[in-house]
Protein backbone atom coordinates (compact mmCIF):
# COMPACT_ATOMS: atom_id res chain seq x y z
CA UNK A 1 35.69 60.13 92.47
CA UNK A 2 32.66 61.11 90.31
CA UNK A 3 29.93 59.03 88.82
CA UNK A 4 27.21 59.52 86.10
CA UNK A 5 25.16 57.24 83.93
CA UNK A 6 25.63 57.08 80.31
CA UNK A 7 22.32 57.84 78.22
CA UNK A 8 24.13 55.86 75.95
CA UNK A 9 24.56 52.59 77.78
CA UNK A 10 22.11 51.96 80.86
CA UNK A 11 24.16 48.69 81.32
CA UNK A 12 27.29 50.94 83.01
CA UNK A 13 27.96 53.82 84.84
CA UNK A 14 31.39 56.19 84.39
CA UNK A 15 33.11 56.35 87.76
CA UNK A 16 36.39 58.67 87.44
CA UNK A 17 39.42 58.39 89.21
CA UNK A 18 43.25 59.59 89.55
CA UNK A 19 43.53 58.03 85.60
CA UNK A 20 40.52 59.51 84.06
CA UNK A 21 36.70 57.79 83.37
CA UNK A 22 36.37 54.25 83.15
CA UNK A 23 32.48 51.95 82.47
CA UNK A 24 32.15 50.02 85.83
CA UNK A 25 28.71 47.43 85.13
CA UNK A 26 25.83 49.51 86.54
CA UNK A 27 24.77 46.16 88.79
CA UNK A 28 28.20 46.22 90.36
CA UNK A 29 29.01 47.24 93.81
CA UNK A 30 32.81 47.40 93.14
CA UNK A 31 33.84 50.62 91.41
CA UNK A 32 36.49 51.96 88.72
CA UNK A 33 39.69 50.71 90.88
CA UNK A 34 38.32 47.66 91.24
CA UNK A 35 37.90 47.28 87.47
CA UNK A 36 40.40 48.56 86.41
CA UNK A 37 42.38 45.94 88.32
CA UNK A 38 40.63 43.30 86.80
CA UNK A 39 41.38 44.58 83.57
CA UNK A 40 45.13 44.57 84.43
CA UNK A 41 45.36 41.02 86.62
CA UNK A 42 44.09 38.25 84.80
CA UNK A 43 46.27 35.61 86.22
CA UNK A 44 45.01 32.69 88.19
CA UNK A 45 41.38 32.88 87.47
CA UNK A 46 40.98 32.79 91.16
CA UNK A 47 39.05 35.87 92.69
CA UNK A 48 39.00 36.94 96.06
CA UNK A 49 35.75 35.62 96.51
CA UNK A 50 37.50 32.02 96.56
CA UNK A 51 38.25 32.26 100.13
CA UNK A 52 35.03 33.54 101.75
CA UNK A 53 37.00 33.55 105.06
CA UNK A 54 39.52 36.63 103.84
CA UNK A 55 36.46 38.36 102.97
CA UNK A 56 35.02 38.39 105.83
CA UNK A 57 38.52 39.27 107.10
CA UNK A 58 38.42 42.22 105.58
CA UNK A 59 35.19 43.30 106.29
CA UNK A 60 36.00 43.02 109.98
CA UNK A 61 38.85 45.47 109.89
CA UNK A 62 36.61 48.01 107.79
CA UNK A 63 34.07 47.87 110.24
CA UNK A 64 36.81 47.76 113.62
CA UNK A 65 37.93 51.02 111.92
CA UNK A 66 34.56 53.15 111.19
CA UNK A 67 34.09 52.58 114.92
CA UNK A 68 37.15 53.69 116.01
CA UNK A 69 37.27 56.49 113.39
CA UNK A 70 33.72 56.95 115.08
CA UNK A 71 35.26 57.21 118.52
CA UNK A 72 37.68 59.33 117.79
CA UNK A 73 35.20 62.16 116.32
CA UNK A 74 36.69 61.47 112.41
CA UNK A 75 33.55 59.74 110.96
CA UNK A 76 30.21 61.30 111.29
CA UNK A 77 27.45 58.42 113.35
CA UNK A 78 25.18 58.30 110.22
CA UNK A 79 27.82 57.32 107.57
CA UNK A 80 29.43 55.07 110.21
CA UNK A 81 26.09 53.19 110.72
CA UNK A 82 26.32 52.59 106.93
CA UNK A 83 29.77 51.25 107.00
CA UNK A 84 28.44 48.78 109.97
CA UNK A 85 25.13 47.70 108.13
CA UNK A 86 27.54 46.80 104.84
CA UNK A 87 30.07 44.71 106.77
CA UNK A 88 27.73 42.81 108.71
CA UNK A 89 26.14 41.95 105.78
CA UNK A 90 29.36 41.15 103.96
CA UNK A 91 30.26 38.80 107.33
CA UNK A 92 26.73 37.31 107.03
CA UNK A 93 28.26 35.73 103.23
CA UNK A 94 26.13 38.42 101.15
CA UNK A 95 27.86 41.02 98.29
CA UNK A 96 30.90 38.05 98.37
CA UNK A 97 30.84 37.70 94.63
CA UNK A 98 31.50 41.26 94.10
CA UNK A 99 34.95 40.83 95.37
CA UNK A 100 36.46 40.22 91.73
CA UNK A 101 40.18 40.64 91.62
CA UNK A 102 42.57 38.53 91.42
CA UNK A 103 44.50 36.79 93.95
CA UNK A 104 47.88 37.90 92.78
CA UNK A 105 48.40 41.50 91.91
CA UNK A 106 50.57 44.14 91.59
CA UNK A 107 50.21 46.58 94.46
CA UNK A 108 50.99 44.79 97.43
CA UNK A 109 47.17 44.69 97.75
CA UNK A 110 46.04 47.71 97.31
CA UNK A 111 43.43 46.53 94.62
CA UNK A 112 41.73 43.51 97.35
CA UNK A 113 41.64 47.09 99.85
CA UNK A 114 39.74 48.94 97.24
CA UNK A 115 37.56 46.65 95.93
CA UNK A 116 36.40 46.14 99.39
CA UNK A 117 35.91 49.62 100.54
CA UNK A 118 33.97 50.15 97.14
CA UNK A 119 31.93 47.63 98.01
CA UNK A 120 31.44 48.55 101.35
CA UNK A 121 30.67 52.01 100.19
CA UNK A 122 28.05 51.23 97.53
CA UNK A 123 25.91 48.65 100.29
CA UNK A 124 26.59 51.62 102.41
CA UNK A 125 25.08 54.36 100.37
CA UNK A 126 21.89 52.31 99.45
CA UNK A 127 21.41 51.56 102.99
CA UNK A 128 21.75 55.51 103.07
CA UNK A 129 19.06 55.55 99.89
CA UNK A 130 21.52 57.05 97.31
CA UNK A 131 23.12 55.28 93.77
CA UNK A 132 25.72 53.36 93.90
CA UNK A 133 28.65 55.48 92.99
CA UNK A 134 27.73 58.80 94.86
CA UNK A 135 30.43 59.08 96.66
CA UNK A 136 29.80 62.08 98.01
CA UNK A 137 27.71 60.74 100.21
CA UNK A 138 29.92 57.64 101.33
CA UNK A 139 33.60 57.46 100.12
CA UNK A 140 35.76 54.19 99.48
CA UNK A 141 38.72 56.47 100.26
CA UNK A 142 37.54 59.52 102.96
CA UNK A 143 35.22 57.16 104.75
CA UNK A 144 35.43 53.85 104.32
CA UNK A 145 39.42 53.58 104.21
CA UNK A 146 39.60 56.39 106.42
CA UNK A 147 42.92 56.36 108.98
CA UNK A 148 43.73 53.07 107.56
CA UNK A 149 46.39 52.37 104.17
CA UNK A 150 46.41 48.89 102.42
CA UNK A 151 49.59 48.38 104.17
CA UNK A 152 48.19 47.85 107.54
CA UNK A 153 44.80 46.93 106.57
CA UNK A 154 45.31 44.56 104.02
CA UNK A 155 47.77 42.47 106.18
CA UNK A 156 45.36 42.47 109.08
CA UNK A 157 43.06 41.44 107.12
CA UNK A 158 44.83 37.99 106.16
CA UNK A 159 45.48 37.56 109.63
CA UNK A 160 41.96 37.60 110.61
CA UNK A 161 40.62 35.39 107.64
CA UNK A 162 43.48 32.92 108.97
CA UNK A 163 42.36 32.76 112.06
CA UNK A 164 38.43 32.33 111.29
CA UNK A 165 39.74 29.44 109.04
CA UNK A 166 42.35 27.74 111.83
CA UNK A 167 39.89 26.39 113.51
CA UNK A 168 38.12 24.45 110.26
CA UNK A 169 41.56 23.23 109.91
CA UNK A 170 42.33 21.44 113.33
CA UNK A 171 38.82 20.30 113.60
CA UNK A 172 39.41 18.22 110.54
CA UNK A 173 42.68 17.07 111.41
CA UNK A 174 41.32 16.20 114.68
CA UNK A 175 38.29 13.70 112.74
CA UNK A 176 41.03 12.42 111.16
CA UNK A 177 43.42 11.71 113.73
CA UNK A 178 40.62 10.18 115.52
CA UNK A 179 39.08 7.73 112.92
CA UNK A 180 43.13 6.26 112.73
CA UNK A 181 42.83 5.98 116.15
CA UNK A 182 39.55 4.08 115.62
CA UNK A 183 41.46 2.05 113.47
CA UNK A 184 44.45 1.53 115.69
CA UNK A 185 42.46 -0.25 118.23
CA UNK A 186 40.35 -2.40 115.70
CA UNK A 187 43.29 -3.96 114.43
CA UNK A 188 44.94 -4.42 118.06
CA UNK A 189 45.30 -8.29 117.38
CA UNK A 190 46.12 -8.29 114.06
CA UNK A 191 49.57 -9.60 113.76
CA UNK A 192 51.42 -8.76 110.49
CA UNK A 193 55.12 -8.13 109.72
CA UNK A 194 56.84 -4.63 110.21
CA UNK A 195 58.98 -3.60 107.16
CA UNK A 196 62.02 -1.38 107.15
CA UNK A 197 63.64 -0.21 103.62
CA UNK A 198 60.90 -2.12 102.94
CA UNK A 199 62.48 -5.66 103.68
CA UNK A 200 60.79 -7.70 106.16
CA UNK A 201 62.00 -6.32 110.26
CA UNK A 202 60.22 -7.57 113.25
CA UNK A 203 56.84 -8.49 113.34
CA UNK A 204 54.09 -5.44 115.03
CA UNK A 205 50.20 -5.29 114.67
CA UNK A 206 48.25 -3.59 112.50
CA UNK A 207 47.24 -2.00 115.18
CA UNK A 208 50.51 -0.22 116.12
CA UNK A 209 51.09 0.63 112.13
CA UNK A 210 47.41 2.50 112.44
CA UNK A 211 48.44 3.90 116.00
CA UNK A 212 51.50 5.05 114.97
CA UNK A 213 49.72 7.28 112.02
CA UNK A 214 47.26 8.77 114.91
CA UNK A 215 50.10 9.65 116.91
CA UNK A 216 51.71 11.57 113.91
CA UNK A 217 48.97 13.64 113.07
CA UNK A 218 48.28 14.23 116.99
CA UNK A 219 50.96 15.70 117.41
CA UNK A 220 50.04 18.62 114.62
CA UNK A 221 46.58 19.37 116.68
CA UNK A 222 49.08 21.00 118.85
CA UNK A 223 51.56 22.67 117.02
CA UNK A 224 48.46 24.11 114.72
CA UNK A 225 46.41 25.18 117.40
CA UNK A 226 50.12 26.96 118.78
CA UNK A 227 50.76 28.82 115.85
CA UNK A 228 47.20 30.87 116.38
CA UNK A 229 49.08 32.98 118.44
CA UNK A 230 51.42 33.97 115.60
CA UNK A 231 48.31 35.72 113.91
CA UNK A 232 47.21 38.09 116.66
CA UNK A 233 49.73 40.36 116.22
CA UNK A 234 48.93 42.80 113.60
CA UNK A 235 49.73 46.41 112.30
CA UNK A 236 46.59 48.11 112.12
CA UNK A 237 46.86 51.65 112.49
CA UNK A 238 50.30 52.14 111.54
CA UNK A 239 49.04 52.99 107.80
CA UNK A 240 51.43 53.44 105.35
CA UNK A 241 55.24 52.30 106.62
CA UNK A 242 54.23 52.03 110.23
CA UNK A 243 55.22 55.72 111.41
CA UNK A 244 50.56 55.87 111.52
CA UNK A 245 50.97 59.27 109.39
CA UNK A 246 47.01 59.87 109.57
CA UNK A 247 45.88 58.09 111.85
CA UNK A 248 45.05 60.20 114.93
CA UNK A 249 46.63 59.39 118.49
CA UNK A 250 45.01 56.56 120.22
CA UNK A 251 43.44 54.92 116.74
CA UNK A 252 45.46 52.01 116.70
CA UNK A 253 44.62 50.93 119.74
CA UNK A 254 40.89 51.63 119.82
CA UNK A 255 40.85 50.27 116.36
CA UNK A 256 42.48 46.52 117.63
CA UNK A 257 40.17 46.36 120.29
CA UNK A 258 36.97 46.94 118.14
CA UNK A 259 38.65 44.29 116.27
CA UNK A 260 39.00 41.76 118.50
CA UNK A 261 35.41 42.46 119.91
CA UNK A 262 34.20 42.00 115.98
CA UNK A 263 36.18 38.82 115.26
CA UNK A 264 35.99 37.30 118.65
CA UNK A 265 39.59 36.79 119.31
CA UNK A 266 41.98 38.73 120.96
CA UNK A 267 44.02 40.58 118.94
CA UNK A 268 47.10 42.54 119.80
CA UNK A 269 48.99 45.41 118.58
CA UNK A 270 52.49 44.91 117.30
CA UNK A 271 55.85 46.49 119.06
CA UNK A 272 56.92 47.82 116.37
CA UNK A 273 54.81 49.20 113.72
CA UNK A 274 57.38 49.43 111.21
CA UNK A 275 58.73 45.83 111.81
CA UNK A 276 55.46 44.64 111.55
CA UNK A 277 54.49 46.37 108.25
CA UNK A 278 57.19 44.39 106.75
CA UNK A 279 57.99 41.20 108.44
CA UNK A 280 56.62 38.51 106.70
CA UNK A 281 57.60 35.78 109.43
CA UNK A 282 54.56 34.74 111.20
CA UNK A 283 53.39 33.73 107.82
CA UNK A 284 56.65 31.58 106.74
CA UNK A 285 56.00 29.90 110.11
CA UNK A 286 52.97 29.21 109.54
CA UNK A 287 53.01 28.24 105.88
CA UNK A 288 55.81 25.85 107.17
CA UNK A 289 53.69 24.45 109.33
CA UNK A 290 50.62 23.33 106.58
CA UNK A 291 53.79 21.95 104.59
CA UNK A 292 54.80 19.67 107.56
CA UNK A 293 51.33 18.07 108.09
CA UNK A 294 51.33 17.77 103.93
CA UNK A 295 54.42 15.93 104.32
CA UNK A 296 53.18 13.56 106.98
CA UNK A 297 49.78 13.32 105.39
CA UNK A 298 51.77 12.29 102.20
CA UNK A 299 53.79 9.53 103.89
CA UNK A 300 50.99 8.06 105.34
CA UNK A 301 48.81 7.88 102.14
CA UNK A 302 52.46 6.09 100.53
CA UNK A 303 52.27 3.36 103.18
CA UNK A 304 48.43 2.74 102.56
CA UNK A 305 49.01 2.21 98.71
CA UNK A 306 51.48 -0.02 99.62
CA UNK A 307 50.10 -1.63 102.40
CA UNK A 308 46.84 -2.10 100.05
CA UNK A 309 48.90 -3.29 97.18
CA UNK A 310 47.67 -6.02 94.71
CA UNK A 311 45.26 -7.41 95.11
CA UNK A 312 46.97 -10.68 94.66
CA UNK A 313 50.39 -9.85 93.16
CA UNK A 314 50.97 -7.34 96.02
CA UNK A 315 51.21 -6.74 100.23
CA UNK A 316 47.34 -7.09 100.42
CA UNK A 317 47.38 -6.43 103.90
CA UNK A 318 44.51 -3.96 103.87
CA UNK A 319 41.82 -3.83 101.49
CA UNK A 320 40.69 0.18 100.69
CA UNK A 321 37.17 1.10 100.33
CA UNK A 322 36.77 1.03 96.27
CA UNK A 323 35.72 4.19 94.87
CA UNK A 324 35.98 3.95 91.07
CA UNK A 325 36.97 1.85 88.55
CA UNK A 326 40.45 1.84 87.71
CA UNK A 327 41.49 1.17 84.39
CA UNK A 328 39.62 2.00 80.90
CA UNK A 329 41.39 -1.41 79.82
CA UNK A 330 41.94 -3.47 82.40
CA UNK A 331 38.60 -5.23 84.04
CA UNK A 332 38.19 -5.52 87.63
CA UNK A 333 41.40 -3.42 88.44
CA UNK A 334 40.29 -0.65 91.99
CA UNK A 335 43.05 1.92 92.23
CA UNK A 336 44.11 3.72 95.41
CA UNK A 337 42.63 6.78 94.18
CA UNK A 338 42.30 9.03 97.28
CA UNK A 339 45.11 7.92 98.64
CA UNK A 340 46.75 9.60 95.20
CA UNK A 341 44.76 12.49 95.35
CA UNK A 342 45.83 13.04 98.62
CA UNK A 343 49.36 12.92 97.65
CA UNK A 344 49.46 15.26 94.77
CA UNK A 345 47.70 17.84 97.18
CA UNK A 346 50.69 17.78 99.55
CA UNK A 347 52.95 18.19 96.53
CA UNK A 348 50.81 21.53 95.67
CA UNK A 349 51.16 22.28 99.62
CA UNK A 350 55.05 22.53 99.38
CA UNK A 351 55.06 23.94 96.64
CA UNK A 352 52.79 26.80 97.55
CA UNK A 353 55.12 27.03 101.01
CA UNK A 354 58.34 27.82 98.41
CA UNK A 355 56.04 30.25 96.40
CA UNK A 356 55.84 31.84 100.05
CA UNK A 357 59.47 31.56 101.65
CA UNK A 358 60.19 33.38 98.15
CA UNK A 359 57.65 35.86 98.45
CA UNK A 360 58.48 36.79 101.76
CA UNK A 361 62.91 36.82 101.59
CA UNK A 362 61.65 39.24 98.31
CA UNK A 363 60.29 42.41 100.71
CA UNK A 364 62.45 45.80 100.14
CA UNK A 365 62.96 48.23 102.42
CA UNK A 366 59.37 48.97 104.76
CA UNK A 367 56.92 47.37 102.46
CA UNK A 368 56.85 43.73 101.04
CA UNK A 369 54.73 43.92 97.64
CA UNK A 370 54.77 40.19 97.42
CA UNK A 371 51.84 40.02 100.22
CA UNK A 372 49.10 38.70 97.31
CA UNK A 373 51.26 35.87 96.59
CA UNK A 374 51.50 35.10 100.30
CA UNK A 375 47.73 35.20 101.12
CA UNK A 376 46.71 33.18 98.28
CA UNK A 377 49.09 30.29 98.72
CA UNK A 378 48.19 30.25 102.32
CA UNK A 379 44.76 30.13 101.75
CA UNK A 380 45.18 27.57 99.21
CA UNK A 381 47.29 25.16 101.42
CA UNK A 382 44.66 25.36 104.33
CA UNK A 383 41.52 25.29 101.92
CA UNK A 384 43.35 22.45 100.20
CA UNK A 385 44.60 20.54 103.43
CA UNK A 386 40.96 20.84 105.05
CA UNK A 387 39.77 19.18 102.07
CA UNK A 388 42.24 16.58 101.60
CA UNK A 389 41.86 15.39 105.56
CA UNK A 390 38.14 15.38 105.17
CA UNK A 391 38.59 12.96 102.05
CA UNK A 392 40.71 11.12 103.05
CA UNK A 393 38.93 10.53 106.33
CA UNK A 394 35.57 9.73 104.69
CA UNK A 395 36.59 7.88 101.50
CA UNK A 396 39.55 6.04 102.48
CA UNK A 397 40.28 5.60 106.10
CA UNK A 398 36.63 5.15 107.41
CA UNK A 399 36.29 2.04 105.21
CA UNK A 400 39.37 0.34 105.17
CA UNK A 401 39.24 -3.63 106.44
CA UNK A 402 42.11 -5.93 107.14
CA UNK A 403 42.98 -8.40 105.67
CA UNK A 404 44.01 -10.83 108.78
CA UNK A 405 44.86 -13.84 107.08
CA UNK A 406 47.38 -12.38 104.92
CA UNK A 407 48.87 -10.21 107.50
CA UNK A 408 49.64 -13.56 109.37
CA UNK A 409 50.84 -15.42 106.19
CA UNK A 410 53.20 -13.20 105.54
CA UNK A 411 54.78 -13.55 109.19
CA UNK A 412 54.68 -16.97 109.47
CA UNK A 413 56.84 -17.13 106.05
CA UNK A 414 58.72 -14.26 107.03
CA UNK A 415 62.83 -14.40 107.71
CA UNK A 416 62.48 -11.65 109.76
CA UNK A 417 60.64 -13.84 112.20
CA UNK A 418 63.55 -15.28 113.18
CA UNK A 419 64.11 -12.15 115.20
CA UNK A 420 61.84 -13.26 117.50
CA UNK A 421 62.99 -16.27 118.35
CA UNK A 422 66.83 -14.52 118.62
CA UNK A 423 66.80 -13.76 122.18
CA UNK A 424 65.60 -18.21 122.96
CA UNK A 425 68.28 -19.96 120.60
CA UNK A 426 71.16 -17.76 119.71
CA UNK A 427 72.58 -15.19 117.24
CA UNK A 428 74.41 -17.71 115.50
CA UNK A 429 71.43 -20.45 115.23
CA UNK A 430 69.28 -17.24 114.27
CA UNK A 431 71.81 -16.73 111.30
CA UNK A 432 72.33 -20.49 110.19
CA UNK A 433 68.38 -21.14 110.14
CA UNK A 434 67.41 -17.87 108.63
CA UNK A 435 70.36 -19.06 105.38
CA UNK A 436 68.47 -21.83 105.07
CA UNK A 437 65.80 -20.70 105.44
CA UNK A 438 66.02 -18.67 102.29
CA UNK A 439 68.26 -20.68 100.51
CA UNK A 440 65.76 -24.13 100.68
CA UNK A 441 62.61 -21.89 100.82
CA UNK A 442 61.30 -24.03 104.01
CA UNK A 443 59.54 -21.74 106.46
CA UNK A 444 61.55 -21.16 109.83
CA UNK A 445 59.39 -21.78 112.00
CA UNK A 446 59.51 -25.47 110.75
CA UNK A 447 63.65 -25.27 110.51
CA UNK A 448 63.34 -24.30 113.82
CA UNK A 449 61.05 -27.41 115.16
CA UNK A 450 63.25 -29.95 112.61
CA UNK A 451 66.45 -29.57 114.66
CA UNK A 452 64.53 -29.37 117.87
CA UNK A 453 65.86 -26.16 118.98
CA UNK A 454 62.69 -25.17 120.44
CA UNK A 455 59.39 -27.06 121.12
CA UNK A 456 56.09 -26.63 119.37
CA UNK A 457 54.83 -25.16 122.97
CA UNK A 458 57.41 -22.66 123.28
CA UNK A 459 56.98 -21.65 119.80
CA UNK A 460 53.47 -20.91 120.24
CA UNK A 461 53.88 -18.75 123.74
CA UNK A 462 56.98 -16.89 121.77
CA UNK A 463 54.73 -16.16 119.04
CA UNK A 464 51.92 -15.00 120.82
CA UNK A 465 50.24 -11.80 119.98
CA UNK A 466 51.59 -9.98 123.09
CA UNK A 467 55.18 -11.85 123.28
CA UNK A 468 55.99 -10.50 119.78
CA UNK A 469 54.86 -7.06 119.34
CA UNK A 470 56.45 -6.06 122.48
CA UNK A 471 59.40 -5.78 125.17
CA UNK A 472 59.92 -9.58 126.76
CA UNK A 473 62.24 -11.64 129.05
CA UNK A 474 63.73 -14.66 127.58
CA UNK A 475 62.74 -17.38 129.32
């Protein structure tokens, strides 16, 4: 690549590649493959710069393999001290808007490689006190790219953005799990009727409803904080199928280890090159993954519109924190509006974990092209599913109150109750009062006490708190 200014224009320069000249803004520190993929992929309006943590991502591997390249005798010290000085900055959040290409691209990625090792070339060569676009001085391709293709890079690079965002992830899941806890033991005495294709069951507490949310979620602290694993294992160095044609004995190796001291994990190098290159499985697994916690996240946010429902023509056993008014019509009226939000996020979760499980069965051969679509989507699901946890968490969850005497209304007029009292006056009385129950409308605890099948004492120790939420002997 050349580069000139225009007398002509101040406002550009001419940088020249493989396809002749192209005007790249004089300001810019992407160059002329850069723009000319975003002249060819405007798409989703989302830019690379969306997900800071893939930028940094790929600034990590850049500078991981200047040092090895380095090492190794193939870059000289002076132009690798550039390429250092540029990523560290780029880590450090600076030069992020300059990453301007669209998400999803033709390529398999080769236009998010260049547009970072343009940029990291042009911060380079000032730090070096040349223009940006003498590239003689600093290349995108010679130096900064140097032993490396976008087919081992680029997918490295997702892996590392992943894994600086995993942890965001599980820390909010884990505030979350632990303000339903909160909630679990706050409503440990609040007796209310348990519901099953949603009839009345048996009764529970609130408490064990709220619990039982905290457990579901606990268990995906795990399972998340398992699948890390999946994303230290990455191709670097095999460049451009996984055979490492160019890259000289012993980069690979040097290269992962820079990289894990840059990123602060441990990284490992794949088995097989080649396999790795293509195999898109870690990422199916792990897209899979932010599906199943959208799916349980989902669920729960059904059961708390319904458990909210009303105010008075509904289950109004919990009241949510209001946020906004609800209606443009209809005075007074609160809506369940995180709760919603929350919902139609996990819908966009699944189907960005399709979008993937597509992407990925769609690889040929020893390359899978579909890798944009892949690293967007999972971005987006764990950008989105952060966000939708901490909401949920502060907005919703945080503020909701019980509503105690309701809870306990509705089990004292409860059928359902009668299950209760089963195992102290009979299947058959349980069946005869509970038809009557519904057919005169009289409550059974009172059907119960009218034909004297059971005392008013032994009623209230059977329907104590702790007798009917629980395993008990008949007595």
């Amino acid at each position: 690549m050349t580069t000139h200014n225009t007398p002509e224009d101040q406002g550009t320069r001419l940088e020249k590649d493989l396809l002749g000249e192209l005007a790249v803004p004089a300001q810019a520190y992407y160059g002329v493959q850069t723009q000319r993929a975003v002249n060819n992929f405007q798409l989703t309006g989302v830019p690379l710069s969306h997900f800071p943590k893939f930028i940094i991502g790929l600034a990590m591997v850049k500078q991981a393999a200047a040092q090895a390249n380095t090492d190794l005798g193939l870059l000289e010290p002076r132009r690798n001290e550039a390429i250092q000085h540029a990523c560290r900055r780029i880590i450090d959040g600076e030069f992020h808007d300059q990453f301007v290409v669209d998400m999803i691209q033709g390529g398999a990625g080769t236009s998010t490689n260049m547009n970072a090792n343009e940029v990291i070339a042009n911060i380079g060569l000032e730090y070096l006190g040349h223009a940006k676009g003498a590239y003689q001085h600093l290349h995108p391709n010679n130096d900064v790219n140097c032993s490396q293709s976008t087919n081992d890079a680029y997918p490295t690079a997702i892996r590392v953005g992943l894994q600086l965002s995993h942890q965001e992830l599980v820390e909010s899941l884990a505030a979350l799990q632990a303000s339903l806890a909160a909630k679990r033991d706050e409503f440990a005495d609040v007796i209310k009727m348990g519901r099953t294709q949603l009839q009345d069951a048996v009764p529970m507490t609130l408490g064990q409803e709220f619990g039982a949310y905290a457990t579901t979620l606990g268990e995906d602290i795990e399972r998340i904080a398992g699948m890390f694993d999946l994303l230290r294992e990455v191709n670097l160095g095999g460049t451009a199928i996984g055979t490492g044609l160019n890259a000289p004995p012993g980069y690979a190796d040097l290269a992962v280890k820079h990289l894990s001291e840059v990123c602060g994990h441990p990284i490992r190098l794949a088995g097989d090159l080649i396999e790795a290159t293509s195999d898109m499985g870690a990422f199916v697994l792990f897209s899979g993954m932010t599906k199943r916690l959208a799916v349980k996240l989902s669920k729960t946010c059904n059961d708390l519109r319904l458990l909210s429902s009303g105010p008075r023509a509904g289950l109004n056993e919990i009241r949510l924190p209001p946020q906004q008014p609800g209606s443009s019509i209809m005075p007074g009226k609160v809506n369940p509006v995180i709760p919603e939000a929350v919902n139609q996020t996990a819908y966009q979760i699944i189907g960005n974990d399709l979008a993937i499980t597509m992407a990925a069965e769609n690889g040929q051969l020893e390359l899978n092209v579909m890798e944009p679509l892949i690293a967007y989507k999972i971005f987006e699901s764990m950008r989105l599913l952060r966000r939708a946890m901490d909401m949920l968490r502060l907005r919703c969850i945080d503020g909701i109150v019980a509503n105690r005497e309701q809870c306990r209304a509705w089990v004292d007029q409860s059928i359902g109750l009668i299950t209760a009292l089963n195992p102290y006056i009979g299947y058959e009385n349980s069946t005869r009062i509970a038809r009557q129950a519904l057919e005169t409308g009289v409550g059974v605890l009172e059907l119960v006490q009218e034909e004297g099948l059971l005392d008013a004492d032994q009623l209230a120790d059977i329907l104590r708190p702790e007798n009917m939420v629980g395993p008990v002997h008949s007595g």
